[in-house]
Protein backbone atom coordinates (compact mmCIF):
# COMPACT_ATOMS: atom_id res chain seq x y z
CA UNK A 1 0.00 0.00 0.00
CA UNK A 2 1.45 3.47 -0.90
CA UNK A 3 -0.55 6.25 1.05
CA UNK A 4 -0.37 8.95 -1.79
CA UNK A 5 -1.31 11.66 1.20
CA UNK A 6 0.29 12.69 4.30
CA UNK A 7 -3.24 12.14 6.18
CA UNK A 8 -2.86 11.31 9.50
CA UNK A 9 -3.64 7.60 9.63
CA UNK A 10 -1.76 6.25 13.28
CA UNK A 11 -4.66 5.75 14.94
CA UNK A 12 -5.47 2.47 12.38
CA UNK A 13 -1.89 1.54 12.69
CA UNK A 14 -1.19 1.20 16.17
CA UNK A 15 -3.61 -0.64 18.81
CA UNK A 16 -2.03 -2.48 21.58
CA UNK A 17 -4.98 -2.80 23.46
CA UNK A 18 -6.32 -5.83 20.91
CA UNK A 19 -2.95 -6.75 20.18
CA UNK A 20 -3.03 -6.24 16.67
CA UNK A 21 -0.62 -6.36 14.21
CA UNK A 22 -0.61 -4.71 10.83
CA UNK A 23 1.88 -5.19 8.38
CA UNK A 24 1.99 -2.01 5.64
CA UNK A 25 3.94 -1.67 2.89
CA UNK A 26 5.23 2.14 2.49
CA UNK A 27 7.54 3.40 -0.15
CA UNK A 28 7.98 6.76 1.80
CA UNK A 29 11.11 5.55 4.83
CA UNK A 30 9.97 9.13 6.31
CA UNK A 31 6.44 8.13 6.81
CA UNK A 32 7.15 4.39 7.67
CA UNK A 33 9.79 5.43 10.59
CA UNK A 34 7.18 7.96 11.86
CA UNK A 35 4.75 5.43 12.76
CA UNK A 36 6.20 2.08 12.39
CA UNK A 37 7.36 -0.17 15.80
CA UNK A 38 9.89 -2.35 13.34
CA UNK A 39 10.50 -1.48 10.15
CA UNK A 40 11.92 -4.62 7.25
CA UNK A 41 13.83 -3.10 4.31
CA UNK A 42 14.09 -5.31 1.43
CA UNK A 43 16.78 -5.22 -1.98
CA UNK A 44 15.84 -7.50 -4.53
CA UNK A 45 13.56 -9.27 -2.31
CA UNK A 46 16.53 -10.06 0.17
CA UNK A 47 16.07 -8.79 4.08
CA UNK A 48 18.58 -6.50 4.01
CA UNK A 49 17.98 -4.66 7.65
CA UNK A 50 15.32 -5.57 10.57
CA UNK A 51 14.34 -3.98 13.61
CA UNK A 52 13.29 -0.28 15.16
CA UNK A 53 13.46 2.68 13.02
CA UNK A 54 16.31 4.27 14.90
CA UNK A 55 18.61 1.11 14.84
CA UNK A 56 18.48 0.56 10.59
CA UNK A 57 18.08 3.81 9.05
CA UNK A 58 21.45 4.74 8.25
CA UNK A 59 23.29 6.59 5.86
CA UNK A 60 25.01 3.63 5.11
CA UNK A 61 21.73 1.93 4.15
CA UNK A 62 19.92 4.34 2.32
CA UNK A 63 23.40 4.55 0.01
CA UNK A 64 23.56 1.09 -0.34
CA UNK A 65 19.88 -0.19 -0.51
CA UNK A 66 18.71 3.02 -2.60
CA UNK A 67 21.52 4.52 -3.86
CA UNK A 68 21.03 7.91 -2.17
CA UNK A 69 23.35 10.09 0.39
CA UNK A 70 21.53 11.37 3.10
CA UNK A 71 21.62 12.62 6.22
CA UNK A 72 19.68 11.03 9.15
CA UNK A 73 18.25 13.68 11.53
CA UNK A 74 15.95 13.12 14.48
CA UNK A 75 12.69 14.71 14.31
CA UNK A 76 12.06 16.67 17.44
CA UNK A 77 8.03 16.39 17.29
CA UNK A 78 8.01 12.07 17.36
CA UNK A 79 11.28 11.19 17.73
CA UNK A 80 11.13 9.31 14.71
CA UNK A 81 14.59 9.49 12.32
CA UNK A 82 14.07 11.56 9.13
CA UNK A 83 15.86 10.92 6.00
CA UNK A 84 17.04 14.03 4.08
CA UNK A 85 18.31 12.32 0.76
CA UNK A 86 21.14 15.11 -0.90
CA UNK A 87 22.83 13.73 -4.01
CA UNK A 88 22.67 10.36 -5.80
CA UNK A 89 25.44 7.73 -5.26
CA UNK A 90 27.29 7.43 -8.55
């Protein structure tokens, strides 16, 4: 699923009182480290990285896995990490 808005969907995403899990598929790393708990990257249908948001989204990654330099800054409203792609790896 690719959300084509920025609408504020959390509420559906996260609800620990009935335990439930939902497994999305986002395209947008910004939008999936906002609200995700775990986030899977794949390359060529290979696990590549695994766990909290924090922990795998790396420079390192995001230059390997999607061929982008970035820098990884912590957003100050959630916490979350926020990639801020700046040139293409070549």
């Amino acid at each position: 699923m690719t959300i084509s808005t920025n609408g504020h969907h959390p509420p559906l995403l996260r609800n620990e009182e009935q335990r439930l899990t939902v497994v999305l598929v986002l395209h947008d790393l910004n939008q999936a480290a906002r609200y995700a708990q775990r986030m899977v990257v794949l390359d060529h249908g290979q696990i590549v990285a695994d766990g909290a948001p924090a922990a795998i989204l790396t420079a390192e990654l995001l230059a390997t896995v999607f061929g982008v330099y970035a820098n990884i800054v912590v957003d100050p409203a959630s916490g979350a990490p926020v990639c801020l792609p700046f040139a293409t790896v070549r």
